[in-house]
Protein backbone atom coordinates (compact mmCIF):
# COMPACT_ATOMS: atom_id res chain seq x y z
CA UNK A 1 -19.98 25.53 60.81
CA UNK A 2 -21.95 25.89 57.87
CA UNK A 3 -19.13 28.13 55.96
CA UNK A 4 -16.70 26.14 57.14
CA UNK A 5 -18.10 22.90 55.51
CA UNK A 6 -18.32 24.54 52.17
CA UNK A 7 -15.10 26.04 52.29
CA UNK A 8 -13.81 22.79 52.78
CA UNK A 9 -16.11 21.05 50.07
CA UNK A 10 -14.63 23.72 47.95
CA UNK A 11 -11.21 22.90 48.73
CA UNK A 12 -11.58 19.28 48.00
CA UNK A 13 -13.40 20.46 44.38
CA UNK A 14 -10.59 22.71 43.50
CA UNK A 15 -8.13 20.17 44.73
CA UNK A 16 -9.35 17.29 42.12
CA UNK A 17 -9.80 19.91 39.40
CA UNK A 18 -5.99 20.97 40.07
CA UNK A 19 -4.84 17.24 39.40
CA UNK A 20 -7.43 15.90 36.50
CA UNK A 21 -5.37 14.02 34.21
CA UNK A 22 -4.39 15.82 30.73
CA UNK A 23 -5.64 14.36 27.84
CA UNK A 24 -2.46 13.03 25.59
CA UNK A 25 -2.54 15.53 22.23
CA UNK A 26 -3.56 14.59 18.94
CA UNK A 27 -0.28 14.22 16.63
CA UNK A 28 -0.57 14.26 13.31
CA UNK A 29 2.16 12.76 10.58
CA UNK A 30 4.49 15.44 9.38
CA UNK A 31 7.18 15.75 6.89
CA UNK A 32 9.13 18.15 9.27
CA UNK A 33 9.09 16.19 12.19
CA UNK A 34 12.61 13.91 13.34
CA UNK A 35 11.07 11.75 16.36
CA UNK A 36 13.10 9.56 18.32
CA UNK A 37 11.90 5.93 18.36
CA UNK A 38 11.21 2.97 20.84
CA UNK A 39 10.80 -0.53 19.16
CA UNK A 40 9.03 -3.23 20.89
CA UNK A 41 8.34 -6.91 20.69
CA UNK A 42 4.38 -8.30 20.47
CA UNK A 43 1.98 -10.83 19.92
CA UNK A 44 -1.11 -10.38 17.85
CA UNK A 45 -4.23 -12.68 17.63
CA UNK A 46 -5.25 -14.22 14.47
CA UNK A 47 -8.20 -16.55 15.41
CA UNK A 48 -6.71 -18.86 17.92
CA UNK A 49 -3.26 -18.27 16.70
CA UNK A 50 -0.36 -15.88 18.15
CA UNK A 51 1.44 -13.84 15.73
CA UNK A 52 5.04 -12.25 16.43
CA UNK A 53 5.73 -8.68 15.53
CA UNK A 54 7.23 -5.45 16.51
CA UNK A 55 5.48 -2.12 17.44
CA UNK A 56 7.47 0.96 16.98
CA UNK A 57 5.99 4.19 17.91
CA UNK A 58 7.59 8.02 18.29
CA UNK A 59 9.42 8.35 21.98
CA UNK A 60 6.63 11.27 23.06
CA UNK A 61 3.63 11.45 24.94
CA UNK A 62 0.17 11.75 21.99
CA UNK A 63 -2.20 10.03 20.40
CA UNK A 64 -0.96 9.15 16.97
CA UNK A 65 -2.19 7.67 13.39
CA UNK A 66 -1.24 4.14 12.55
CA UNK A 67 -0.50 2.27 10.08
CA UNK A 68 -0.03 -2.00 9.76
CA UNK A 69 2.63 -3.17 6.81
CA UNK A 70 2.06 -6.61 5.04
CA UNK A 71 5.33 -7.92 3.71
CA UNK A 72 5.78 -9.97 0.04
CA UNK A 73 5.85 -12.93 -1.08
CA UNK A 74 7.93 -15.79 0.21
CA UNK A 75 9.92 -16.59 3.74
CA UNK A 76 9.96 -12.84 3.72
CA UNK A 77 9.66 -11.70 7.40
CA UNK A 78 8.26 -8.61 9.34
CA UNK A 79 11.80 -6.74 8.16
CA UNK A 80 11.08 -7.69 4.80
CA UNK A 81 14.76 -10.46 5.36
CA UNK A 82 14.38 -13.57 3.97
CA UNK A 83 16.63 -16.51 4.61
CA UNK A 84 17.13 -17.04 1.13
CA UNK A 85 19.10 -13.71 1.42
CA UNK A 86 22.30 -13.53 3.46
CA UNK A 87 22.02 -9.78 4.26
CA UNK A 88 19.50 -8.33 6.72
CA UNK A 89 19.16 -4.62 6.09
CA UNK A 90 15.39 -4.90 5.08
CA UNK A 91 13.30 -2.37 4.07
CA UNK A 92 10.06 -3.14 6.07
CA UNK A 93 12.20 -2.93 9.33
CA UNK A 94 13.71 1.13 7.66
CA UNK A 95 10.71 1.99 6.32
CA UNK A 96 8.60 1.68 9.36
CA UNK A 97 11.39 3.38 11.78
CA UNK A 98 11.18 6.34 9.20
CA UNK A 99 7.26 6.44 9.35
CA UNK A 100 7.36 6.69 13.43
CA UNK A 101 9.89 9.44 13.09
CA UNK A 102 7.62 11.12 11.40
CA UNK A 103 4.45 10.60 13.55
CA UNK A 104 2.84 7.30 13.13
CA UNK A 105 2.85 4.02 14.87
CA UNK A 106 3.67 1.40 12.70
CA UNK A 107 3.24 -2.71 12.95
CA UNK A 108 4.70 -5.33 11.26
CA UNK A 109 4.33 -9.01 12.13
CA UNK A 110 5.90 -12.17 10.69
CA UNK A 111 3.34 -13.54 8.31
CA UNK A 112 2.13 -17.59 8.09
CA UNK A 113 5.31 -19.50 7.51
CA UNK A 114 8.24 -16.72 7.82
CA UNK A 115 10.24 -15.78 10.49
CA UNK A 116 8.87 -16.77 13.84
CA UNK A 117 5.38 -17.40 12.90
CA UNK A 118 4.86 -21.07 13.24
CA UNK A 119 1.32 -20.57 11.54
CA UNK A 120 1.90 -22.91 8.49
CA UNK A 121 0.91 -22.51 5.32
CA UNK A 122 0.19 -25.68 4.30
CA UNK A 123 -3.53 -26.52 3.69
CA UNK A 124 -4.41 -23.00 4.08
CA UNK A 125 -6.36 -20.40 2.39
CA UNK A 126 -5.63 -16.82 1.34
CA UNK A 127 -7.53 -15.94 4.18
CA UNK A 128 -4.75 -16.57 6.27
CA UNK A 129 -3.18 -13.37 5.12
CA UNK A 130 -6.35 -11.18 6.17
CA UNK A 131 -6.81 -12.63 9.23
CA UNK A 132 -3.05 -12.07 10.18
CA UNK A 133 -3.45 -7.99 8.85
CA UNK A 134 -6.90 -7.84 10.92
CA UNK A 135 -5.58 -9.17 13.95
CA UNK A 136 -3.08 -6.02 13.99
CA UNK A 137 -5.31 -3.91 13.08
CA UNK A 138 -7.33 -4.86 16.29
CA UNK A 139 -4.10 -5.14 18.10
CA UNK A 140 -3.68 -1.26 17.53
CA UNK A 141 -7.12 -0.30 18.75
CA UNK A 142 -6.47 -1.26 22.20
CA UNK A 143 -2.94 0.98 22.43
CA UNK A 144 -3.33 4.23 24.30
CA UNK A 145 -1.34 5.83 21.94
CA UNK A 146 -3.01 4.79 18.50
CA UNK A 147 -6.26 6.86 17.62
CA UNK A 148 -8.35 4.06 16.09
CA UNK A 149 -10.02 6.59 13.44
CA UNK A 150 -6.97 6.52 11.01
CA UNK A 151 -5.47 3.56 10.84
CA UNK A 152 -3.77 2.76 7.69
CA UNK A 153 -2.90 -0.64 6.09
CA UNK A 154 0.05 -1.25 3.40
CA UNK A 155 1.13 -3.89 1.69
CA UNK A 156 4.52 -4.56 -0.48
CA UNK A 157 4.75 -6.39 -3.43
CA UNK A 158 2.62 -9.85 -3.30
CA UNK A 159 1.13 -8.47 0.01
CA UNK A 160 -0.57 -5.57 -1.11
CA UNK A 161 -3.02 -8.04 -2.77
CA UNK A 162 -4.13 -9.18 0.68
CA UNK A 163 -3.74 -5.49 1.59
CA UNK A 164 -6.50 -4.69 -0.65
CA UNK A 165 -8.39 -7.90 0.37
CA UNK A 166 -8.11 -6.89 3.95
CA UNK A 167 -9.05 -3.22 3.21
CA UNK A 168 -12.81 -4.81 1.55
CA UNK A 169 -13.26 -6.73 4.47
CA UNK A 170 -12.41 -4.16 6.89
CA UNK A 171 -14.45 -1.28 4.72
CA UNK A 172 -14.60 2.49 6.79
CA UNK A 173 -12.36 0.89 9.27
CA UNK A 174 -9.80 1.85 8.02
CA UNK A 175 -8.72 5.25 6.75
CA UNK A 176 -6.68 4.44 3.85
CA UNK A 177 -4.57 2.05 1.62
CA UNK A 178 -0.90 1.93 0.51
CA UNK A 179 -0.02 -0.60 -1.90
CA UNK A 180 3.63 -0.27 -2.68
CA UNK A 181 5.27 -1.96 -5.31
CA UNK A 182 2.09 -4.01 -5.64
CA UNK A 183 1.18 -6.04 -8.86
CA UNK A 184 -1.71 -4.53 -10.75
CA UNK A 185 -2.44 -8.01 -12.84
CA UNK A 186 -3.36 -11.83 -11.20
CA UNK A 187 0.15 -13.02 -9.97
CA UNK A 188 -0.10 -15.37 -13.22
CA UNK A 189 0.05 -12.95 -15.67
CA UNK A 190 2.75 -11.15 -13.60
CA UNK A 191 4.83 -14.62 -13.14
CA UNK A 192 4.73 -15.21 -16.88
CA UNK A 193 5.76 -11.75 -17.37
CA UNK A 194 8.97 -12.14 -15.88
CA UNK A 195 9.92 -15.06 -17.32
CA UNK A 196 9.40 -14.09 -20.59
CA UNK A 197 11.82 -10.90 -19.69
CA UNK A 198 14.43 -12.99 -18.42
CA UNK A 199 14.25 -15.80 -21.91
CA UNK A 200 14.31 -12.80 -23.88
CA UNK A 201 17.37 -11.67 -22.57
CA UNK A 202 19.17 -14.61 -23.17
CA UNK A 203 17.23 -16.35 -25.73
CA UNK A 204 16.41 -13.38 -28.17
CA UNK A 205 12.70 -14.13 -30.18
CA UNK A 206 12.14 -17.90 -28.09
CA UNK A 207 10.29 -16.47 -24.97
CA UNK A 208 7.22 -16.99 -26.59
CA UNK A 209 8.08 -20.46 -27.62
CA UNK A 210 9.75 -21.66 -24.32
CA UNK A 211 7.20 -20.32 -22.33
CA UNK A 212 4.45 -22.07 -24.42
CA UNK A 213 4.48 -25.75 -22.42
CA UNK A 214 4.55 -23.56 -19.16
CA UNK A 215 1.73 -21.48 -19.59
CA UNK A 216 -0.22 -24.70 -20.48
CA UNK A 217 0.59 -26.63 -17.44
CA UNK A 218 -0.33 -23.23 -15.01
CA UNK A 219 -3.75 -23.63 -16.67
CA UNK A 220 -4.16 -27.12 -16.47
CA UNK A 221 -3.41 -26.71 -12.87
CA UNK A 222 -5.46 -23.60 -12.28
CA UNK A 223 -8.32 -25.70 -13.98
CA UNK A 224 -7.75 -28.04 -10.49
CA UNK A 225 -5.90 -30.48 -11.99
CA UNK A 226 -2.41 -32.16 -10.43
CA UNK A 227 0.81 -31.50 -12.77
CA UNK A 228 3.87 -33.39 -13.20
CA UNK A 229 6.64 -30.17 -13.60
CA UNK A 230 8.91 -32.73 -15.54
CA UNK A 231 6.77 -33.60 -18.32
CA UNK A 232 5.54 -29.83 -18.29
CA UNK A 233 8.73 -28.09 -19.45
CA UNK A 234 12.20 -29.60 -20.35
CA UNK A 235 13.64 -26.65 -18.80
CA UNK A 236 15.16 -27.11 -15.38
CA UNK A 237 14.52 -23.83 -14.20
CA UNK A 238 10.52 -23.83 -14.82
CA UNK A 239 10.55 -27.28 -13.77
CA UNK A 240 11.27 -26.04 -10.46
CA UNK A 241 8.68 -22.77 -10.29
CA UNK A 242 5.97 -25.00 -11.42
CA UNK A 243 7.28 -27.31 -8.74
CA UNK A 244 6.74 -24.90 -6.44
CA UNK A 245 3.67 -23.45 -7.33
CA UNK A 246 1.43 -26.09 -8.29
CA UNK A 247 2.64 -28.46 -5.02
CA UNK A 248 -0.65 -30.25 -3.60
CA UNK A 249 0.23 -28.92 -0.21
CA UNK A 250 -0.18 -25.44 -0.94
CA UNK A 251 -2.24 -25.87 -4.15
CA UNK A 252 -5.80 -23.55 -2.81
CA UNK A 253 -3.84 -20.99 -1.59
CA UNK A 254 -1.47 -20.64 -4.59
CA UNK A 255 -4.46 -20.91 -7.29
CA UNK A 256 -6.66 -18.45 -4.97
CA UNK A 257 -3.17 -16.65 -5.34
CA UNK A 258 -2.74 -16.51 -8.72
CA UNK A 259 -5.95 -15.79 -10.41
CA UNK A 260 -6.63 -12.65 -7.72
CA UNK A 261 -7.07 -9.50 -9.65
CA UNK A 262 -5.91 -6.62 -7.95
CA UNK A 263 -7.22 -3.89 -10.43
CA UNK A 264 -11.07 -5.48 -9.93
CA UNK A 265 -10.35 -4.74 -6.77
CA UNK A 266 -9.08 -1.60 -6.14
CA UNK A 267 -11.74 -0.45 -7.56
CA UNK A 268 -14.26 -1.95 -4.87
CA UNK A 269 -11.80 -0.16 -2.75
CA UNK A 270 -13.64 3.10 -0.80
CA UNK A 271 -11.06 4.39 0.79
CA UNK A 272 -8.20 6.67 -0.51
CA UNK A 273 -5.32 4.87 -1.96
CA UNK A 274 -1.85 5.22 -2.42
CA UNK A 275 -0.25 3.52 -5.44
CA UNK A 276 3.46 3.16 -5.73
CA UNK A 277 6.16 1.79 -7.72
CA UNK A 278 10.04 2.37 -8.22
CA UNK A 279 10.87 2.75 -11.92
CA UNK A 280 14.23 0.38 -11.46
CA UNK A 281 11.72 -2.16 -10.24
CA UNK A 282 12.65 -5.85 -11.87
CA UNK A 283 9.93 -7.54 -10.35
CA UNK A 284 6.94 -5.48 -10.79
CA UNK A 285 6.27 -3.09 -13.76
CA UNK A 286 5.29 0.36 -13.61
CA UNK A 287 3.03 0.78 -16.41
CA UNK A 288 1.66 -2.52 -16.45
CA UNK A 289 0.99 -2.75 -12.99
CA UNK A 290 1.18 0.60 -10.69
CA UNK A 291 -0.54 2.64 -14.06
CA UNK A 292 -3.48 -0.45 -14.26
CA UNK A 293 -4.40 -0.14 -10.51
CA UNK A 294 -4.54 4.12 -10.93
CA UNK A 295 -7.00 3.84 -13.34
CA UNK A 296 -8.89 1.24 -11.78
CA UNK A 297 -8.82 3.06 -8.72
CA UNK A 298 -11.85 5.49 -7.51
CA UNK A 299 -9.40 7.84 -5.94
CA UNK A 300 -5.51 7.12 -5.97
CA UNK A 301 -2.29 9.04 -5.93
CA UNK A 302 0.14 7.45 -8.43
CA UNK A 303 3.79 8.26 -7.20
CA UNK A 304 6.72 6.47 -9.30
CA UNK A 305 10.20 7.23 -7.88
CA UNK A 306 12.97 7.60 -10.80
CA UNK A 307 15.55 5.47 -8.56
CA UNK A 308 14.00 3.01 -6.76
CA UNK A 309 14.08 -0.43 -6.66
CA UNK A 310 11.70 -3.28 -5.63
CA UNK A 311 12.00 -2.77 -2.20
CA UNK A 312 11.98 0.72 -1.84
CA UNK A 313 15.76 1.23 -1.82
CA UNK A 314 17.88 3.78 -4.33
CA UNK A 315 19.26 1.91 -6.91
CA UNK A 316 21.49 4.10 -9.50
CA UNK A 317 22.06 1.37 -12.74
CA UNK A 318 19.57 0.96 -15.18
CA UNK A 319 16.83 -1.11 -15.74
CA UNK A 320 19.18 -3.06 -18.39
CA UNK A 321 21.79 -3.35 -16.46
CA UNK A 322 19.60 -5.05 -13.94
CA UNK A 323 17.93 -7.10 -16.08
CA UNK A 324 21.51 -8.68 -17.01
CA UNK A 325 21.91 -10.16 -13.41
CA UNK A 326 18.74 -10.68 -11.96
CA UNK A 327 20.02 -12.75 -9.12
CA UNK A 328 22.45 -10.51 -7.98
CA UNK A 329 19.50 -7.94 -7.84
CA UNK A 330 18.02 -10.19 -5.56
CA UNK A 331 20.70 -10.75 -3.48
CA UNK A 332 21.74 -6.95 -3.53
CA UNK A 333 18.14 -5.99 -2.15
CA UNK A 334 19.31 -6.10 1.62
CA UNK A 335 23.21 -5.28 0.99
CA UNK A 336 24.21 -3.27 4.69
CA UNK A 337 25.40 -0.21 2.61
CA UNK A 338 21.78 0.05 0.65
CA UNK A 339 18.89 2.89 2.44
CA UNK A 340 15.12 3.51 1.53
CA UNK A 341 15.21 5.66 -1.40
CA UNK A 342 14.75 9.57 0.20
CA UNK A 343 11.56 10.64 -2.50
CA UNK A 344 10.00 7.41 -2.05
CA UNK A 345 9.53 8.20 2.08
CA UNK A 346 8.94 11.63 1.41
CA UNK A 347 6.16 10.50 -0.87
CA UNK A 348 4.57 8.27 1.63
CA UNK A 349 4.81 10.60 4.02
CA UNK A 350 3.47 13.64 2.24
CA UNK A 351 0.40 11.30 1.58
CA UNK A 352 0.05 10.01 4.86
CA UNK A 353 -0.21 14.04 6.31
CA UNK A 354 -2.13 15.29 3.58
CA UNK A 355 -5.10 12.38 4.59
């Protein structure tokens, strides 16, 4: 009786050993790999708020890095569309189906005020932004499939400045930063920038002049006080920016906005950091802006791709030929027949395996 008991206990050992559940394997992010995809809607919490995105992760069993992408500036939604722009072929939707292909499982979300986020951002802060980013970042830690020790943030354009916010906030957290196509000066300097491009095109030696009235009402209003855009500027054009950028219902947010330094803060930045820019970028300038935040930066990799645009896409003219239209720049960004330029995902993917 006695040897029969045992053999039975013995059984019943062997029997649970035989069916203990396999652990999922540890993936890593690899330049080799061609994963198939599955895309699927969300909700994340920011405080007491819901925010809509989309989770797309490889199509295979493992426990995978992740990564959370913060779109630009504007209406500009979780596919980096923007219903200013007829076309819909955004980058933020390509780039992060390439990343999962590759090994990672990527989030984006409609920020405050675009898409189907109903957070609005009137009367807000610039925390907004970080509490959007953090909420997916804690959104990720509860998947199965996401290994919570390297989880990466990125941020395009006007949102890698609340990328980097986010990533001084969230500190060891996370395992490291991308900030692509990302403005290495405060959003004023960069603002006035462009404009002064744009006069200069078509009003050779005035920029300086034109601009003048401008840059005077930006710092009366960044000084806290209200501005009347028509007395500003007789131009129609800056009449309209200033409009927009100094309007009482947005007013914190866009001054927090616009004196932010991204290079004094990068450098506060612990983590290792990826610094991008396309050198037929319009918008944002490589030396002035990618260059800045690499040497500000404790430890960065600088990557500038030869043909790419603003938002990560090949573009073949020049950066003169650009300059000549810059609306229809704007409005080519999402054109159906336009892909992520191939070295810029091989760089972010090369830097993504090698960390």
């Amino acid at each position: 009786m006695i040897r029969a008991a045992l053999l039975l206990g013995c059984v019943g050992a062997c029997s649970s050993a035989a069916t203990k559940p396999v652990a999922p394997p540890t993936m890593r992010i690899a330049a080799s790999a061609h994963l198939a995809t599955i895309s699927e809607d969300i909700e994340l919490a920011a405080g007491s708020d819901s925010v809509p995105g989309t989770l797309v992760r490889p199509g295979e069993p493992g426990v995978f890095p992740a990564i959370v992408i913060f779109a630009g500036s504007g209406p500009t939604d979780r596919d980096w569309n923007s219903p200013l722009i007829a076309t819909k072929n955004g980058s933020g939707k390509l780039l992060a189906e390439a990343l999962a292909a590759h090994g990672a499982v990527v989030v984006r979300f409609d920020k405050a005020s675009s898409g189907k986020n109903h957070i609005s951002v009137l009367g807000q802060r610039i925390d907004v932004y970080v509490d959007e980013m953090r909420g997916a970042l804690a959104y990720l830690r509860t998947r199965p499939e996401v290994d919570p020790a390297r989880l990466y943030i990125a941020g395009h354009s006007e949102g890698g400045l609340h990328t980097l916010r986010t990533a001084l906030v969230e500190g060891a957290h996370v395992k490291g930063v991308l900030l692509l196509s990302t403005p290495g000066r405060t959003l004023k300097d960069v603002v006035l920038g462009q404009l002064r491009a744009q006069i200069e095109t078509k009003a050779p030696g005035q920029a300086e002049a034109l601009l003048a009235p401008f840059r005077a009402a930006l710092d009366d209003f960044l000084a806290g006080n209200a501005i009347d855009p028509i007395k500003a500027t007789p131009i129609p054009g800056l009449q309209t920016l200033l409009r927009t950028l100094t309007s009482p219902s947005t007013a914190e947010l866009s001054r927090a906005l616009l004196v932010f330094d991204p290079a004094a803060a990068v450098a506060q930045v612990t983590q290792p950091v990826f610094i991008y820019n396309g050198m037929r970028d319009v918008q944002v300038d490589p030396e002035l802006d990618a260059k800045a935040l690499h040497a500000a930066a404790r430890g960065s990799t600088l990557v500038l791709a030869p043909e790419a645009d603003h938002v990560l896409k090949h573009e073949t003219k020049s950066l003169s030929e650009l300059r000549a239209d810059l609306g229809a720049v704007e409005l080519g960004y999402n054109s159906p027949d336009r892909g992520l330029d191939e070295s810029t995902v091989n760089a972010i993917v090369s830097w993504l395996a090698t960390h």
